[in-house]
Protein backbone atom coordinates (compact mmCIF):
# COMPACT_ATOMS: atom_id res chain seq x y z
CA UNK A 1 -22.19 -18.88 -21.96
CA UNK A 2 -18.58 -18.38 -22.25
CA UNK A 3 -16.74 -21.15 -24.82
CA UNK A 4 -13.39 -19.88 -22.14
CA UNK A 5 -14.77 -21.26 -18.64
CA UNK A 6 -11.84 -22.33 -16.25
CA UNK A 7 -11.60 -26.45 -15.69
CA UNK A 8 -13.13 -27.84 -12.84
CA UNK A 9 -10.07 -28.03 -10.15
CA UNK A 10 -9.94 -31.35 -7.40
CA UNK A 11 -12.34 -30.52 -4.60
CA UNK A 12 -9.89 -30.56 -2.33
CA UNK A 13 -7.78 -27.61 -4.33
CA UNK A 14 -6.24 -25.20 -2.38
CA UNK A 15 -8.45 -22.51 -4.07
CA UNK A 16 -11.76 -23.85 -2.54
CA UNK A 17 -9.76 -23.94 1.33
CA UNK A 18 -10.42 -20.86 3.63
CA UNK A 19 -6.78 -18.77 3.36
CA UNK A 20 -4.25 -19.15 6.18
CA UNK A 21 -4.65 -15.17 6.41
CA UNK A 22 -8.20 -15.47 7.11
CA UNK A 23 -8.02 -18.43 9.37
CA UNK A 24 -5.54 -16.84 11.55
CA UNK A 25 -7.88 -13.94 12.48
CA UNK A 26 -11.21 -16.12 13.58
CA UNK A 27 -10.29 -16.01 17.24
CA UNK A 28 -8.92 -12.64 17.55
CA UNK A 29 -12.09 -11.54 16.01
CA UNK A 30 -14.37 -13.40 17.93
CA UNK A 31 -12.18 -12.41 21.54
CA UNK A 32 -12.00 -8.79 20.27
CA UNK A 33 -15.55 -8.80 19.16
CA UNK A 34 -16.92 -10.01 22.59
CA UNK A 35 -15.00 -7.49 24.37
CA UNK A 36 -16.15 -4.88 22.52
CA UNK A 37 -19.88 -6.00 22.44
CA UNK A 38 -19.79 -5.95 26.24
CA UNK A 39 -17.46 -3.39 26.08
CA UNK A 40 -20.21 -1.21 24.16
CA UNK A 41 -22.97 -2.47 26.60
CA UNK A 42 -21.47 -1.46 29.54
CA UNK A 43 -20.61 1.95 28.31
CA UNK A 44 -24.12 2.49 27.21
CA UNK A 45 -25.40 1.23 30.65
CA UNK A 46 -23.12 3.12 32.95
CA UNK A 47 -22.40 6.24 30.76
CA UNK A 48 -26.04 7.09 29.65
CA UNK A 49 -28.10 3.91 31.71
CA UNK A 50 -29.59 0.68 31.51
CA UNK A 51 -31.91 0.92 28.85
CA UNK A 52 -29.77 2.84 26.25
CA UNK A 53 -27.40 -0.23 26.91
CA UNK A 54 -29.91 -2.50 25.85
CA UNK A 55 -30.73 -0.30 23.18
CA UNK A 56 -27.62 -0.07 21.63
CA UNK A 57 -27.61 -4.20 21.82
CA UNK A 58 -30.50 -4.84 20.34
CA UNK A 59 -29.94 -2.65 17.52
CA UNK A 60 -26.52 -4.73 17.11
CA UNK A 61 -28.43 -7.74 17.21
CA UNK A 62 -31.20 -7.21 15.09
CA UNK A 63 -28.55 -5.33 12.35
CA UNK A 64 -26.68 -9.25 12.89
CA UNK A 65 -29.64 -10.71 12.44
CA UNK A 66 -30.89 -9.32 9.46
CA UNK A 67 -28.36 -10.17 7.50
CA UNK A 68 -28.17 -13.58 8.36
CA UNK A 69 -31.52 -14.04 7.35
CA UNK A 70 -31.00 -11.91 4.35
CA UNK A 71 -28.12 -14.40 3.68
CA UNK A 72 -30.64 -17.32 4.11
CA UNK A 73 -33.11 -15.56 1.81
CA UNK A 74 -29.94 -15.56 -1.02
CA UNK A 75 -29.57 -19.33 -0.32
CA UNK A 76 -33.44 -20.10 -0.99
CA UNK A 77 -33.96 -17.77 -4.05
CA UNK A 78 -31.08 -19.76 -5.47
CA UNK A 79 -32.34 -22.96 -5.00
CA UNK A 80 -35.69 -22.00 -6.24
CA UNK A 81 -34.73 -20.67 -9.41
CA UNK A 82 -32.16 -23.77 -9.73
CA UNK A 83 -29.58 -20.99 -10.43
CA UNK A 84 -26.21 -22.13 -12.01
CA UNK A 85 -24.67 -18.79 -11.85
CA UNK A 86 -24.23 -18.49 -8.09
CA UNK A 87 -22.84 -21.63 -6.92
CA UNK A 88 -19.37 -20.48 -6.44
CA UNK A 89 -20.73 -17.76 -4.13
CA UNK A 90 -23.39 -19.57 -2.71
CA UNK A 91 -21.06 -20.50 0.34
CA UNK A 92 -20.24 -17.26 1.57
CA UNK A 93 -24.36 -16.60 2.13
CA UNK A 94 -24.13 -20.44 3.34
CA UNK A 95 -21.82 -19.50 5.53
CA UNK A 96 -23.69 -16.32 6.99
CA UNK A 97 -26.90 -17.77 7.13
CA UNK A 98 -25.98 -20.36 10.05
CA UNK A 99 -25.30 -17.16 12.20
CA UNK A 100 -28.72 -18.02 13.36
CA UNK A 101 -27.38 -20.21 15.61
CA UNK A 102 -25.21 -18.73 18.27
CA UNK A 103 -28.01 -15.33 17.24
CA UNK A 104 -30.00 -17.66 19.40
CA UNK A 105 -27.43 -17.68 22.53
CA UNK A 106 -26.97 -13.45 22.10
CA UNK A 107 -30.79 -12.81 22.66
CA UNK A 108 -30.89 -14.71 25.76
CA UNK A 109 -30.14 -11.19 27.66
CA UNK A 110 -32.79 -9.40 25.92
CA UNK A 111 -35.07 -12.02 27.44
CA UNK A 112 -33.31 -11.86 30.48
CA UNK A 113 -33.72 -7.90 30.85
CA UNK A 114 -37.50 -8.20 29.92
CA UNK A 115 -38.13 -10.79 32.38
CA UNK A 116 -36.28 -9.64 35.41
CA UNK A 117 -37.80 -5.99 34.27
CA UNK A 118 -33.57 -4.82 35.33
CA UNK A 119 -33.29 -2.67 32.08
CA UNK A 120 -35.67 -3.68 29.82
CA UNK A 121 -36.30 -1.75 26.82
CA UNK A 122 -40.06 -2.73 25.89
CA UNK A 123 -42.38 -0.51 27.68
CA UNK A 124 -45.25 -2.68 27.16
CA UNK A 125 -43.90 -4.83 30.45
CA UNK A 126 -43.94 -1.95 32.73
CA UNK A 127 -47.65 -2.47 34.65
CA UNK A 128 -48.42 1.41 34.63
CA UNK A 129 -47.56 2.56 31.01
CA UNK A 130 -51.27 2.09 29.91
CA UNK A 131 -51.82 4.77 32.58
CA UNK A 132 -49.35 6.62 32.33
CA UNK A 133 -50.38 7.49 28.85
CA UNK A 134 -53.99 7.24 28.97
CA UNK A 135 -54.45 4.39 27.13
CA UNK A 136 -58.47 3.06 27.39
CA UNK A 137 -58.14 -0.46 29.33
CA UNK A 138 -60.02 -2.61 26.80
CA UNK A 139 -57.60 -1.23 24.04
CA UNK A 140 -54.67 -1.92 26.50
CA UNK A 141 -56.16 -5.49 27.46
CA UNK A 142 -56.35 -6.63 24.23
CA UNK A 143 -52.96 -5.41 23.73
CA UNK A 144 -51.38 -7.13 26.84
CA UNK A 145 -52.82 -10.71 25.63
CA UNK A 146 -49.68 -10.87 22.87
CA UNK A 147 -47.42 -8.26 24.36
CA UNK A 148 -46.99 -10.70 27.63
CA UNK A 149 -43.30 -11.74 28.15
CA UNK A 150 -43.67 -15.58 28.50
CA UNK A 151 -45.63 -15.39 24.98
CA UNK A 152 -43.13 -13.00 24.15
CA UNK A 153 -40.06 -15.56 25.03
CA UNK A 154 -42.10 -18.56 23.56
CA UNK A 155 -42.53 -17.16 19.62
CA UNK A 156 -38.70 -16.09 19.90
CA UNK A 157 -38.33 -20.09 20.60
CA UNK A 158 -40.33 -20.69 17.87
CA UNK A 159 -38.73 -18.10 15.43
CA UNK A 160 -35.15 -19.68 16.12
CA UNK A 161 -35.90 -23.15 16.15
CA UNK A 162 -37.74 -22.49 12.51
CA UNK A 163 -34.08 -20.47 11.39
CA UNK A 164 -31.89 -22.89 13.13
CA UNK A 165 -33.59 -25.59 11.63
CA UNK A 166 -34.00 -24.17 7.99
CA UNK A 167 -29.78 -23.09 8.51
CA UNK A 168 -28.83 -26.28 9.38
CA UNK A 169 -31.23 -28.42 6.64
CA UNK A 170 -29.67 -26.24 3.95
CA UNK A 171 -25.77 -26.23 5.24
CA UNK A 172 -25.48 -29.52 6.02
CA UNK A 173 -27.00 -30.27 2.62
CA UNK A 174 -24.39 -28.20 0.64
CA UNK A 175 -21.39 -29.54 3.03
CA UNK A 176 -22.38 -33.15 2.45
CA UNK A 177 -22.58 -32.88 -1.42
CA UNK A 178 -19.15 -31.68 -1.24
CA UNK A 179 -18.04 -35.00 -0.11
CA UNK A 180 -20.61 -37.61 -2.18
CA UNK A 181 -21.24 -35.16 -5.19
CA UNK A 182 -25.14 -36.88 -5.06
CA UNK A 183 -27.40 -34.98 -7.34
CA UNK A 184 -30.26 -35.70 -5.08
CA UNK A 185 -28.84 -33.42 -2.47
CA UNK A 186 -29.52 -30.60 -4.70
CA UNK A 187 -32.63 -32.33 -6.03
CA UNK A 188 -33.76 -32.23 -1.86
CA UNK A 189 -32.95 -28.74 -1.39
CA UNK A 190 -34.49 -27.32 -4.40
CA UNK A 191 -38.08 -29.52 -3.20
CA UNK A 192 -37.91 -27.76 0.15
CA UNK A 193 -36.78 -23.90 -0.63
CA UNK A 194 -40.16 -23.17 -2.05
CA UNK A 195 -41.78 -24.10 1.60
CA UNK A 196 -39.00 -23.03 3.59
CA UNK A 197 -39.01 -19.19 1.80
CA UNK A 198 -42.29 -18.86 3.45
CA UNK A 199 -41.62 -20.20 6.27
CA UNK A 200 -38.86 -17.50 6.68
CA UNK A 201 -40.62 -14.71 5.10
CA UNK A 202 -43.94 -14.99 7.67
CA UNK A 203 -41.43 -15.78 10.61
CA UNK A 204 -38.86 -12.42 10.50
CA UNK A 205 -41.67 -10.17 9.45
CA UNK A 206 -43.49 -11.42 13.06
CA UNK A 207 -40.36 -11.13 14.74
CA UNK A 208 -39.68 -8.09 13.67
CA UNK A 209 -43.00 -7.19 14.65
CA UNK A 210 -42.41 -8.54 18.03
CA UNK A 211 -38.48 -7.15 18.64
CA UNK A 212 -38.69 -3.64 17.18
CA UNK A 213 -42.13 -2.81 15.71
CA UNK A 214 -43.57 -3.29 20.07
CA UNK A 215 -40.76 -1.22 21.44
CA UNK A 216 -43.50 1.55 20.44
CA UNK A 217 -46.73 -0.60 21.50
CA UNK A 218 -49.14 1.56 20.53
CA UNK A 219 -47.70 1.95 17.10
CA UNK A 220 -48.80 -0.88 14.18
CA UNK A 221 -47.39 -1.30 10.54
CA UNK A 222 -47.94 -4.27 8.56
CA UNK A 223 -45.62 -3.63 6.29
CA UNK A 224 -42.86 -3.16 8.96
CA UNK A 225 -41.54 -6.43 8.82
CA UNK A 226 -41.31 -6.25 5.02
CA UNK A 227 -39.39 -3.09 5.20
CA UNK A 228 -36.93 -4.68 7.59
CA UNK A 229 -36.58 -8.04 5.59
CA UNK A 230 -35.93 -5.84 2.92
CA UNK A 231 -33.29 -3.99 4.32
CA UNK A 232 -31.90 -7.67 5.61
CA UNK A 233 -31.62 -8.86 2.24
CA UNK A 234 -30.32 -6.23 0.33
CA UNK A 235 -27.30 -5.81 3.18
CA UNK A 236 -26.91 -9.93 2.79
CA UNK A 237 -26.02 -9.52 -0.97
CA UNK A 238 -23.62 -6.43 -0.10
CA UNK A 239 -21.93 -9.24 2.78
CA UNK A 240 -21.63 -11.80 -0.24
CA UNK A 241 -20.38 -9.67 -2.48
CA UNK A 242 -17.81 -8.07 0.32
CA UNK A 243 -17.18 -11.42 1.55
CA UNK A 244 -16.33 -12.90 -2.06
CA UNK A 245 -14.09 -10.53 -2.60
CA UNK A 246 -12.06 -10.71 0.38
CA UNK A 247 -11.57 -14.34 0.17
CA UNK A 248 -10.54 -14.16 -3.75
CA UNK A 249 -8.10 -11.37 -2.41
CA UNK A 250 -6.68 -13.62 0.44
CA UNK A 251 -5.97 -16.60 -2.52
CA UNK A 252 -9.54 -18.34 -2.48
CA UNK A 253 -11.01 -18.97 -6.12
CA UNK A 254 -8.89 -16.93 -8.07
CA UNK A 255 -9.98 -18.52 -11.35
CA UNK A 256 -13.68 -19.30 -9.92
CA UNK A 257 -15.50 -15.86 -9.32
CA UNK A 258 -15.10 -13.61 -12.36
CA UNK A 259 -16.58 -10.09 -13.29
CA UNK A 260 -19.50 -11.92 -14.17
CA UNK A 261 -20.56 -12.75 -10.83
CA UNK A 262 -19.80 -9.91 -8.95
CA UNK A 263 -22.06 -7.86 -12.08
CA UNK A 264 -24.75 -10.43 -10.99
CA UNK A 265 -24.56 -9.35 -7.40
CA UNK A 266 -24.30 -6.12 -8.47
CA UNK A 267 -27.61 -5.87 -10.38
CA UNK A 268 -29.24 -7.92 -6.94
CA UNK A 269 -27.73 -4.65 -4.57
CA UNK A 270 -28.70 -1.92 -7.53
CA UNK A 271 -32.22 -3.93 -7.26
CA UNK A 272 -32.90 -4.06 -3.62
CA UNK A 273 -31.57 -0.42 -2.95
CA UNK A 274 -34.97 0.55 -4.91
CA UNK A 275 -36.97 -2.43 -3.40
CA UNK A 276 -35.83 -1.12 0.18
CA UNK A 277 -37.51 2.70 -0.55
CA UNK A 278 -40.11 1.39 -2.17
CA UNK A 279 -41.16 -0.33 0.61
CA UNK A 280 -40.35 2.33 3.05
CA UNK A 281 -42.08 4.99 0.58
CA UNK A 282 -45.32 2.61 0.49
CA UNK A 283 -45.05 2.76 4.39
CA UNK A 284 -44.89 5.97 4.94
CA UNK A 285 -47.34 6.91 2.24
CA UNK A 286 -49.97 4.83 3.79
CA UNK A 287 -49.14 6.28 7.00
CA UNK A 288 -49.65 9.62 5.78
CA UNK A 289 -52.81 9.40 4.18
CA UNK A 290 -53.99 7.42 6.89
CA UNK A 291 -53.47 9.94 9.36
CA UNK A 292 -54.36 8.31 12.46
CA UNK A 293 -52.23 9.35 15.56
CA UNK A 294 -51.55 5.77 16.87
CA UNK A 295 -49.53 5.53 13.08
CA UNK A 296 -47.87 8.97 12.38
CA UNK A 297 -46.47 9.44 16.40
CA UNK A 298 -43.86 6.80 15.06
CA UNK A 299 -43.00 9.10 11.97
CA UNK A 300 -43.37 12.66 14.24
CA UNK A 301 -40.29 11.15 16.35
CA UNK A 302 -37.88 10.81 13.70
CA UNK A 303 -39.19 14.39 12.68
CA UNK A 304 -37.50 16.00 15.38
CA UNK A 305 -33.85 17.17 15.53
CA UNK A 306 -31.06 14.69 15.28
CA UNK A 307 -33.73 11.79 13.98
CA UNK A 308 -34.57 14.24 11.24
CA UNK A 309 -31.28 14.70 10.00
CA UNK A 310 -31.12 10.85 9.93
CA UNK A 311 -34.23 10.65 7.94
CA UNK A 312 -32.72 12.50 5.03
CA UNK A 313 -29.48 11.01 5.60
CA UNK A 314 -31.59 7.51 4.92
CA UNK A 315 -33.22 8.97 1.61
CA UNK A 316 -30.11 10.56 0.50
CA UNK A 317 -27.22 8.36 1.51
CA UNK A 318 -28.88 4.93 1.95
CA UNK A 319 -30.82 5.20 -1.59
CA UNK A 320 -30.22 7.68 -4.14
CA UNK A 321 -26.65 7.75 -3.78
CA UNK A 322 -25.87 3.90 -4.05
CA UNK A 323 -28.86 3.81 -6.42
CA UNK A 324 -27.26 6.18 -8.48
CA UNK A 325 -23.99 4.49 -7.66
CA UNK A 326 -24.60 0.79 -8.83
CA UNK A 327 -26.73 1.88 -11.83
CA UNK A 328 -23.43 1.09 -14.30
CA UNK A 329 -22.81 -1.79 -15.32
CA UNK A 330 -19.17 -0.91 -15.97
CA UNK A 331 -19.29 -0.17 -11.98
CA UNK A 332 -21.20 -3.71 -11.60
CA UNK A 333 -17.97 -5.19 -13.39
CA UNK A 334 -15.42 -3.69 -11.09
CA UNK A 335 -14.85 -5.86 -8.19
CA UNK A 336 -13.20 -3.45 -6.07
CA UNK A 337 -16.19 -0.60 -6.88
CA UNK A 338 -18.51 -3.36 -5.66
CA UNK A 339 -16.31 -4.39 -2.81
CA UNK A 340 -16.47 -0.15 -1.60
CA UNK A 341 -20.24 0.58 -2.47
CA UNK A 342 -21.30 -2.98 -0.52
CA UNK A 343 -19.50 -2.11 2.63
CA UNK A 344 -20.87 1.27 2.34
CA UNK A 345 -24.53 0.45 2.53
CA UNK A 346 -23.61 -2.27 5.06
CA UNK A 347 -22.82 0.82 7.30
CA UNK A 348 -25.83 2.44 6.16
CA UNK A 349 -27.87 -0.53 6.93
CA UNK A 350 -26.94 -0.36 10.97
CA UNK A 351 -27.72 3.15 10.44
CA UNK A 352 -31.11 2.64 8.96
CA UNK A 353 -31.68 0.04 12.03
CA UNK A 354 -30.43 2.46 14.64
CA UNK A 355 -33.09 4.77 13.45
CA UNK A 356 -35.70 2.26 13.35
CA UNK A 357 -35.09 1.36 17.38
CA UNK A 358 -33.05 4.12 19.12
CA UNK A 359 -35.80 6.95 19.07
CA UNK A 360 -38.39 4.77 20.97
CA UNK A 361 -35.47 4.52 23.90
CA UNK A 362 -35.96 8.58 24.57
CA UNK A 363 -39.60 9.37 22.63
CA UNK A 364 -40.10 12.48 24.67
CA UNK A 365 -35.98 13.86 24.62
CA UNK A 366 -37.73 15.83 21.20
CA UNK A 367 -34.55 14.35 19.21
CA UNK A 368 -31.78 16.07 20.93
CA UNK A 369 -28.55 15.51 21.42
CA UNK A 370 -29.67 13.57 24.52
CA UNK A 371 -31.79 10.94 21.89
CA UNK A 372 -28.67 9.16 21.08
CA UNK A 373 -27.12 9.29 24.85
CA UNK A 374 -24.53 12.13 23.93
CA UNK A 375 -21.25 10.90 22.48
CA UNK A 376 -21.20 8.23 24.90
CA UNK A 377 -23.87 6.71 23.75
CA UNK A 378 -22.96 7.48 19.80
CA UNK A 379 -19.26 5.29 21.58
CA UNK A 380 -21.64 2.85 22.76
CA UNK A 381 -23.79 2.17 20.17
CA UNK A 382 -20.89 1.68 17.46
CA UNK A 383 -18.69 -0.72 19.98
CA UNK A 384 -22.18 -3.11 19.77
CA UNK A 385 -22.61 -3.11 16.87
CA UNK A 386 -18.78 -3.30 15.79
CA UNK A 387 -17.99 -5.90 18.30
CA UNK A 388 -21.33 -8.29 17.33
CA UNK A 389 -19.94 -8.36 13.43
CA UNK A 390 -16.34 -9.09 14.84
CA UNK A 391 -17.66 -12.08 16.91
CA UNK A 392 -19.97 -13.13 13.79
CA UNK A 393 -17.08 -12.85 10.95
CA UNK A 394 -14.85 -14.61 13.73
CA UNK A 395 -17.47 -17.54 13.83
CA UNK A 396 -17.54 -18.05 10.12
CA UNK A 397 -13.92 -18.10 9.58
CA UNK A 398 -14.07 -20.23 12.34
CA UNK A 399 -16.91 -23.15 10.23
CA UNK A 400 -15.15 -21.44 7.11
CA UNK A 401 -11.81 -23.00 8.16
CA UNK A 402 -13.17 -26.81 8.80
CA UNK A 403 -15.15 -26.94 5.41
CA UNK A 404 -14.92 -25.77 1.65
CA UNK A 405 -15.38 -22.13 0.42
CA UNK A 406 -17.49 -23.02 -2.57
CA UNK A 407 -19.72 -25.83 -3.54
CA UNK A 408 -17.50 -27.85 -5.52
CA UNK A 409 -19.12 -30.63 -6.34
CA UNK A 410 -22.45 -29.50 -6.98
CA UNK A 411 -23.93 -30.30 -10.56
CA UNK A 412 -24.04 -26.71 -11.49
CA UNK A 413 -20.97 -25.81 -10.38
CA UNK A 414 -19.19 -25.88 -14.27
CA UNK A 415 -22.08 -23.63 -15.29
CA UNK A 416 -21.26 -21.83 -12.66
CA UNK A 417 -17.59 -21.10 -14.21
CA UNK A 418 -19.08 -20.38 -17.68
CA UNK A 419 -21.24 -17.77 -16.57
CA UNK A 420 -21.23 -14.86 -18.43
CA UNK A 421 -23.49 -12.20 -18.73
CA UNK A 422 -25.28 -10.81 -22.25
């Protein structure tokens, strides 16, 4: 602990209040974002066709998604562990993690699509697929009793209302305490995170299952929705850290957030970058020794041409070069380093989604050029996923601007200022 900690300021400072600079941008982000998410969509439809449109949406929405979960996965661990160092960041994953909400609103077309069959990207719903590929009909039947589309809409009702509800419980926690300063409230939270982790953990790993794993519905992994929670959470503590930083740029807790905390979230990102291949590694390991068809057809895809590249751009970009990368501390305690190398593997992170959903769009194209819909589809994909994250920031400035930027008046918060690391 640090005998040098800055004094606890008013909670109604100017330092804990979202910057006029910031503020100012929330609806040009969130009108520029929507354009360019339906900007992107249409591109994809009309320049390549329907279902690369819906491709190139879903892999904006599930990149989205993951990281508000991620973020919600930050808030819970915190809680757990009853951690004092990471209250006066804990808002900015607070912040990211109620994302689930309007989330909710932008799948509505994915359900639309699947219903009304008019571009739908799962190819479980098309009637003559088990034909088509010579599937056996009692393998295909009990396929078709979970891959059914009003099922398939009814768990993604149950997936949100279990995020929504978790988002709110926790937010609306943190935002009252910064008005009564009740000890219980944190006393509440920490009770529940234990449960809701859980809760969260089983819930994205089945809709992952259901959202990406079934656009291949042959193909089974249990350890799919692990790998993507994975990659979720370690791109949640690179938003935090990015996030932080901007605000403490822009005049938010100047004093607050030190070295110390962005050498915390540093050692979380260095962490995860190795929990994210591990997991992959363990996949594909198991995959290859396995050696069933119905398992390595998923892995022969991203074999082939431009998915191969991407593969090795994954191993070499997305781990050992940000593995190597964060491994210094003295990196770890350099807030602009940590600002670059989180943004970084943000990018990598839609990159490692793309590659998880865009090869089932094309399976037999044998990864050329045509796989990713050209260079309008490469357009396409990008103004998705660029516009979704526009209209996301936008909608937390947005909540940002009508509450605090860090939990104030939470118990911890002083140890919070005295952190410093050993």
């Amino acid at each position: 602990m640090s005998n040098h900690a800055p004094a606890i300021k008013p909670a109604d400072d100017p330092a804990f209040t979202l910057p006029a600079t910031l503020s100012a941008l929330s609806i040009p982000l969130c009108a520029g974002g929507l354009l360019a998410l339906v900007g992107g969509w249409a591109l994809g439809s009309f320049g390549v066709d329907v279902q690369f449109g819906m491709s190139a949406y879903l892999t904006a929405f599930i990149y989205c998604l993951t990281i508000a979960l991620g973020a919600m996965f930050f808030v819970l661990i915190q809680h757990i562990s009853r951690a004092g160092w990471s209250i006066v960041v804990r808002r900015v994953a607070e912040l990211m993690m109620v994302m689930v909400v309007p989330m909710a609103v932008l799948f509505l077309p994915i359900v639309v699509t699947l219903w009304t069959g008019e571009g739908t990207i799962y190819k479980w719903d098309d009637p003559g697929y088990a034909e088509h590929h010579h599937i056996p009909a009692e393998v295909w039947a009990n396929k078709t009793i979970y891959l059914e589309s009003k099922f398939f809409a009814a768990r993604a009702v149950i997936y949100f209302a279990i995020w929504i509800a978790l988002a709110v419980y926790f937010f609306r926690g943190s935002v009252t305490q910064d008005e009564t300063g009740e000890k219980k409230i944190t006393e509440r939270m920490q009770k529940w995170s234990a449960p809701a982790l859980i809760i969260l953990a089983l819930s994205m790993s089945f809709a992952m299952f259901d959202w990406v794993m079934t656009l291949a519905p042959m193909w089974f992994s249990t350890m799919f929705g692990v790998y993507m929670f994975s990659g979720g959470i370690l791109a949640a503590h690179c938003a935090v850290a990015a996030g932080t930083y901007l605000l403490q740029k822009n005049g938010a807790m100047r004093d607050e957030v030190t070295v110390e905390h962005y050498h915390d979230l540093g050692k979380y990102i260095f962490g995860f970058v190795f929990f994210w291949i591990y997991i992959g590694f363990s996949q594909y390991l198991l995959i290859w020794y396995g050696n069933i068809p119905e398992e390595t057809i998923w892995y022969w895809h991203r074999q082939l041409g431009v998915w191969g590249a991407l593969s090795l751009v994954l191993v070499f970009l997305h781990w050992i070069l940000p593995f190597i990368g964060t491994m210094s501390r003295h990196v770890r305690r350099q807030p602009t380093l940590m600002f670059g190398w989180s943004v970084y593997i943000l990018i990598l992170h839609f990159i490692d989604v793309y590659w998880c959903v865009m090869p089932e769009v094309y399976e037999g194209s044998g990864g050329t050029l045509a796989a990713v819909g050209g260079g309008i589809g490469i357009v396409a994909s990008i103004l998705c996923a660029v516009g979704m994250a526009a209209l996301m920031i936008g909608l937390i400035l947005r909540i940002a601007g009508q509450t605090r930027v860090a939990a104030s008046r939470d118990p911890r918060f002083g140890e919070s200022l005295a952190f410093e690391n050993i």
